[in-house]
C-alpha atoms as a PDB file:
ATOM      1  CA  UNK A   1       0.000   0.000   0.000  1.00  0.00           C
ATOM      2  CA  UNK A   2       1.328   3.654  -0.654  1.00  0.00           C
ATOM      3  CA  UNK A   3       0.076   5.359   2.576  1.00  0.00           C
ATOM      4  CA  UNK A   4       2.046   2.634   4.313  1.00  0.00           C
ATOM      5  CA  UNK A   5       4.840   2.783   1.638  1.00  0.00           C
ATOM      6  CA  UNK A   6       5.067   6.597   2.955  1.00  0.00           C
ATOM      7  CA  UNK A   7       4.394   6.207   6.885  1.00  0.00           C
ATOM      8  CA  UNK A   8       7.506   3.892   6.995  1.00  0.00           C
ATOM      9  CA  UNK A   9       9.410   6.266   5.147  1.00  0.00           C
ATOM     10  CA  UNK A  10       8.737   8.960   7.287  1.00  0.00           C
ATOM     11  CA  UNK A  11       9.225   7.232  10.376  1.00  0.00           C
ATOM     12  CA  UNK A  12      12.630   6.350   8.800  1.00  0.00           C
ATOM     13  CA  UNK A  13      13.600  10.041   8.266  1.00  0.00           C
ATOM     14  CA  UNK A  14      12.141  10.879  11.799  1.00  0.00           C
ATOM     15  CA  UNK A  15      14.320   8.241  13.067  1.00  0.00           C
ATOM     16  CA  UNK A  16      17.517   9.890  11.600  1.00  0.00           C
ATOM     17  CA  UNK A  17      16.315  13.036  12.854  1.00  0.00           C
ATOM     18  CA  UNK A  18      16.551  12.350  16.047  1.00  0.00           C
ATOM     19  CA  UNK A  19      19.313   9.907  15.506  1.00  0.00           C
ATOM     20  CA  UNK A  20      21.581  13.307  14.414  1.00  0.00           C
ATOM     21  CA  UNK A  21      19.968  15.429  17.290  1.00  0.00           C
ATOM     22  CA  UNK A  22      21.255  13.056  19.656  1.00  0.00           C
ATOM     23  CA  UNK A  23      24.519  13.008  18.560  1.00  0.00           C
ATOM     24  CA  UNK A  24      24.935  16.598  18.365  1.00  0.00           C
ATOM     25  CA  UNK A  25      23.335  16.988  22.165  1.00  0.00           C
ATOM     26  CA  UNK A  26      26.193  14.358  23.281  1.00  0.00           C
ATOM     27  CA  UNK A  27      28.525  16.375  21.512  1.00  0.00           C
ATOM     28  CA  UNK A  28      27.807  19.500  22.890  1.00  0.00           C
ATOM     29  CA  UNK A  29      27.952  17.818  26.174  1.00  0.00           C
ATOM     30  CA  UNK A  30      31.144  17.089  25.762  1.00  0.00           C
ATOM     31  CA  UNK A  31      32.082  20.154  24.954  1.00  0.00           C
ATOM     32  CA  UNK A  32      30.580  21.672  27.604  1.00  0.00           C
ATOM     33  CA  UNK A  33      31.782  19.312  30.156  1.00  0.00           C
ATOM     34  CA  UNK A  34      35.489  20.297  28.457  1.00  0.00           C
ATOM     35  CA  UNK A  35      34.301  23.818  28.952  1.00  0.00           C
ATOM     36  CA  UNK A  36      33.830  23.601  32.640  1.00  0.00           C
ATOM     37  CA  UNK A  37      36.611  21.648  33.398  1.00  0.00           C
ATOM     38  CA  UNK A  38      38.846  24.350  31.894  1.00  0.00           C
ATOM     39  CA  UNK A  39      37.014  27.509  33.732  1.00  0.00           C
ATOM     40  CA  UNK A  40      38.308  28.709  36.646  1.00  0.00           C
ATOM     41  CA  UNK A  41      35.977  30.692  39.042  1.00  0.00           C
ATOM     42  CA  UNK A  42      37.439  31.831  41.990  1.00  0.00           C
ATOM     43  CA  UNK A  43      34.285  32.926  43.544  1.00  0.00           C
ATOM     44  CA  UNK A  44      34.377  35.060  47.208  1.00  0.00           C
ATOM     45  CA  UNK A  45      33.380  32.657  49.947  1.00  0.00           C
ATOM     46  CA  UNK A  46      29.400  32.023  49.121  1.00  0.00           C
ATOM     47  CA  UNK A  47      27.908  33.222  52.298  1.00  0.00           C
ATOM     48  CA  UNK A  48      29.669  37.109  51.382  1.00  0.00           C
ATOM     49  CA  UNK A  49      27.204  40.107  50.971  1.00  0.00           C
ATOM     50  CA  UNK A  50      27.545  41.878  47.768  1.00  0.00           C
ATOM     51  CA  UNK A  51      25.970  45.210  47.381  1.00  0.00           C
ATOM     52  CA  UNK A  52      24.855  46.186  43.977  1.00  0.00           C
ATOM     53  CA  UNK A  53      23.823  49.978  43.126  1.00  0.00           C
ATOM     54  CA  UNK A  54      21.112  49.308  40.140  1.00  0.00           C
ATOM     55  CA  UNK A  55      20.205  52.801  39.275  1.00  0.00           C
ATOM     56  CA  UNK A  56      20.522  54.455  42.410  1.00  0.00           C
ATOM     57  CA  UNK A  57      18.490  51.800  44.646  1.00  0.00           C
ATOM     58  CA  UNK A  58      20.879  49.250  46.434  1.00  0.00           C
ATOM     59  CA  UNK A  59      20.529  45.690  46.502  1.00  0.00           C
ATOM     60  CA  UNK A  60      22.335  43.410  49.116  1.00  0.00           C
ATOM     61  CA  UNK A  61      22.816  39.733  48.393  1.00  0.00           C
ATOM     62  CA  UNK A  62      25.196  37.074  48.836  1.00  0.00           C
ATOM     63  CA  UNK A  63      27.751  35.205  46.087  1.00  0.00           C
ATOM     64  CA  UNK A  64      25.562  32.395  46.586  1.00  0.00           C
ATOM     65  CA  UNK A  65      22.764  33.969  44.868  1.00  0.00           C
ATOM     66  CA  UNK A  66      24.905  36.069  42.199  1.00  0.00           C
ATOM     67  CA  UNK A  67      26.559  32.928  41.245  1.00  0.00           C
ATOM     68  CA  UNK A  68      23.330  30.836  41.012  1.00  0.00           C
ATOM     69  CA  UNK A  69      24.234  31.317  36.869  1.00  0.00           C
ATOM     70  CA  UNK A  70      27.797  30.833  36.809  1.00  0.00           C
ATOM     71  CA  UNK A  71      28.641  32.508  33.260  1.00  0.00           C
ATOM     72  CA  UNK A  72      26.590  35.987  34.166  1.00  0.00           C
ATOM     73  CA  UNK A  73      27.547  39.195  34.578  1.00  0.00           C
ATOM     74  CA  UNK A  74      26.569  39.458  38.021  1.00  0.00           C
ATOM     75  CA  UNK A  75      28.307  36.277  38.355  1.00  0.00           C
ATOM     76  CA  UNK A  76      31.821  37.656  37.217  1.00  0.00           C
ATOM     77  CA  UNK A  77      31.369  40.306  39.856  1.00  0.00           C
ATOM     78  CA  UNK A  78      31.581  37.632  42.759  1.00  0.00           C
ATOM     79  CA  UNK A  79      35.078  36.600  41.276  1.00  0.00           C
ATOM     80  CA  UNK A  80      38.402  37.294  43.572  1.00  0.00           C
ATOM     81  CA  UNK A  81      39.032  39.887  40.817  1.00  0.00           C
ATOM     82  CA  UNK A  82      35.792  41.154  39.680  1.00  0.00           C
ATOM     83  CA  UNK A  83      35.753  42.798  36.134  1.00  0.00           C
ATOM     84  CA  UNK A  84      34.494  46.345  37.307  1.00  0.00           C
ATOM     85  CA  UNK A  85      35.748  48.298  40.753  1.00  0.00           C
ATOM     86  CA  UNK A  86      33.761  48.574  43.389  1.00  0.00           C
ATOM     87  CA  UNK A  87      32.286  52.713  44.349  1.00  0.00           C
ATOM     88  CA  UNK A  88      33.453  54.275  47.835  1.00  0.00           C
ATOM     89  CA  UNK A  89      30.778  52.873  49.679  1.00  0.00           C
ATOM     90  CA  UNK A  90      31.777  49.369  48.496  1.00  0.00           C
ATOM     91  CA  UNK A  91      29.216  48.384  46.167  1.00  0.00           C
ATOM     92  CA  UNK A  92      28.848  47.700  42.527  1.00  0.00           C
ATOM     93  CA  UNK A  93      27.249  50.614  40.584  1.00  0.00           C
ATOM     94  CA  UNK A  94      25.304  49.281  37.216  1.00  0.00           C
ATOM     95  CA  UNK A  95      23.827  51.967  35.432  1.00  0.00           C
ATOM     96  CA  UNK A  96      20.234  49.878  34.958  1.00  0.00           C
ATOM     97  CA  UNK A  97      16.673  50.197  35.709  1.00  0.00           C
ATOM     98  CA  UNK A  98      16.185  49.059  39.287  1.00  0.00           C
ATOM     99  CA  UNK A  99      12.511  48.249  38.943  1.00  0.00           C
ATOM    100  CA  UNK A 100      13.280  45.672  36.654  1.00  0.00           C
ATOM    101  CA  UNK A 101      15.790  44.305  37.843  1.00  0.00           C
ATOM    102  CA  UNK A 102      13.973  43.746  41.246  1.00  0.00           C
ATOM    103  CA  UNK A 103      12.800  40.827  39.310  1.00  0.00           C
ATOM    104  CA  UNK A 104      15.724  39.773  37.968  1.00  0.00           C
ATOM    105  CA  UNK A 105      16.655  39.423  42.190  1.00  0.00           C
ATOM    106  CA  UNK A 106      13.458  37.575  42.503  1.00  0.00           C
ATOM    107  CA  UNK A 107      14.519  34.976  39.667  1.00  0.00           C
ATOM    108  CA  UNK A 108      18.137  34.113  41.608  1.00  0.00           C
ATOM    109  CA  UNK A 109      16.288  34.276  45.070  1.00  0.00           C
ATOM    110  CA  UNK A 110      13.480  32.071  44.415  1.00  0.00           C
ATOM    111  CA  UNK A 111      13.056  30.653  40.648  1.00  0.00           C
ATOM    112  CA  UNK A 112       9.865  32.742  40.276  1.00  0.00           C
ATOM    113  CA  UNK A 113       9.083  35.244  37.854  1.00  0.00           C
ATOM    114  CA  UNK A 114       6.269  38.273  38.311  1.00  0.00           C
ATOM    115  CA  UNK A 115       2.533  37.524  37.387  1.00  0.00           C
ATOM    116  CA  UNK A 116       1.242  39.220  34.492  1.00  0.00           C
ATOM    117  CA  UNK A 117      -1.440  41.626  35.771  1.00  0.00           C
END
């Protein structure tokens, strides 16, 4: 039959589909497994406070948060030898929009983002 002709060979193509996605996923494991191995962090001790000036409005956290995404920005500021200075007063000025990055804060603290209203 032709419909059946057809059905087996898509199922063949969908087959080698995913046969190619998989290897690229284990491949790009690898490499990031490489990746990681070769990183060095040298994050602050994790229970630290870091003070971040977003826009004027000051956020205090600890390393433990910041570094919840290893590769961030806000990550790279936790490091022994952050990228950027810290002010006077000892925190990190980012010239940002506070109010929206109160969420970002909320993501790190507690894997939930804002309700649409």
């Amino acid at each position: 039959n032709n419909q059946e002709r057809e059905l087996r060979k898509e199922g063949f193509q969908l087959k080698e589909i995913w046969r190619k996605t998989m290897d690229l996923h284990a491949a790009n494991e690898r490499e990031r497994t490489k990746l990681e191995n070769e990183a060095h962090f040298d994050f602050l001790p994790g229970e630290e406070c870091i003070i971040l000036n977003i826009g004027g409005e000051k956020f205090e956290t600890s390393v433990n948060i910041l570094i919840k995404d290893r590769w961030s920005v806000l990550a790279a500021l936790c490091k022994t030898t952050p990228p950027i200075s810290k002010q006077p007063d000892g925190s990190f000025f980012i010239d940002r929009d506070w109010w929206i990055f109160r969420h970002i804060m909320q993501f790190l603290r507690n894997q939930t983002l804002p309700q649409d209203r």
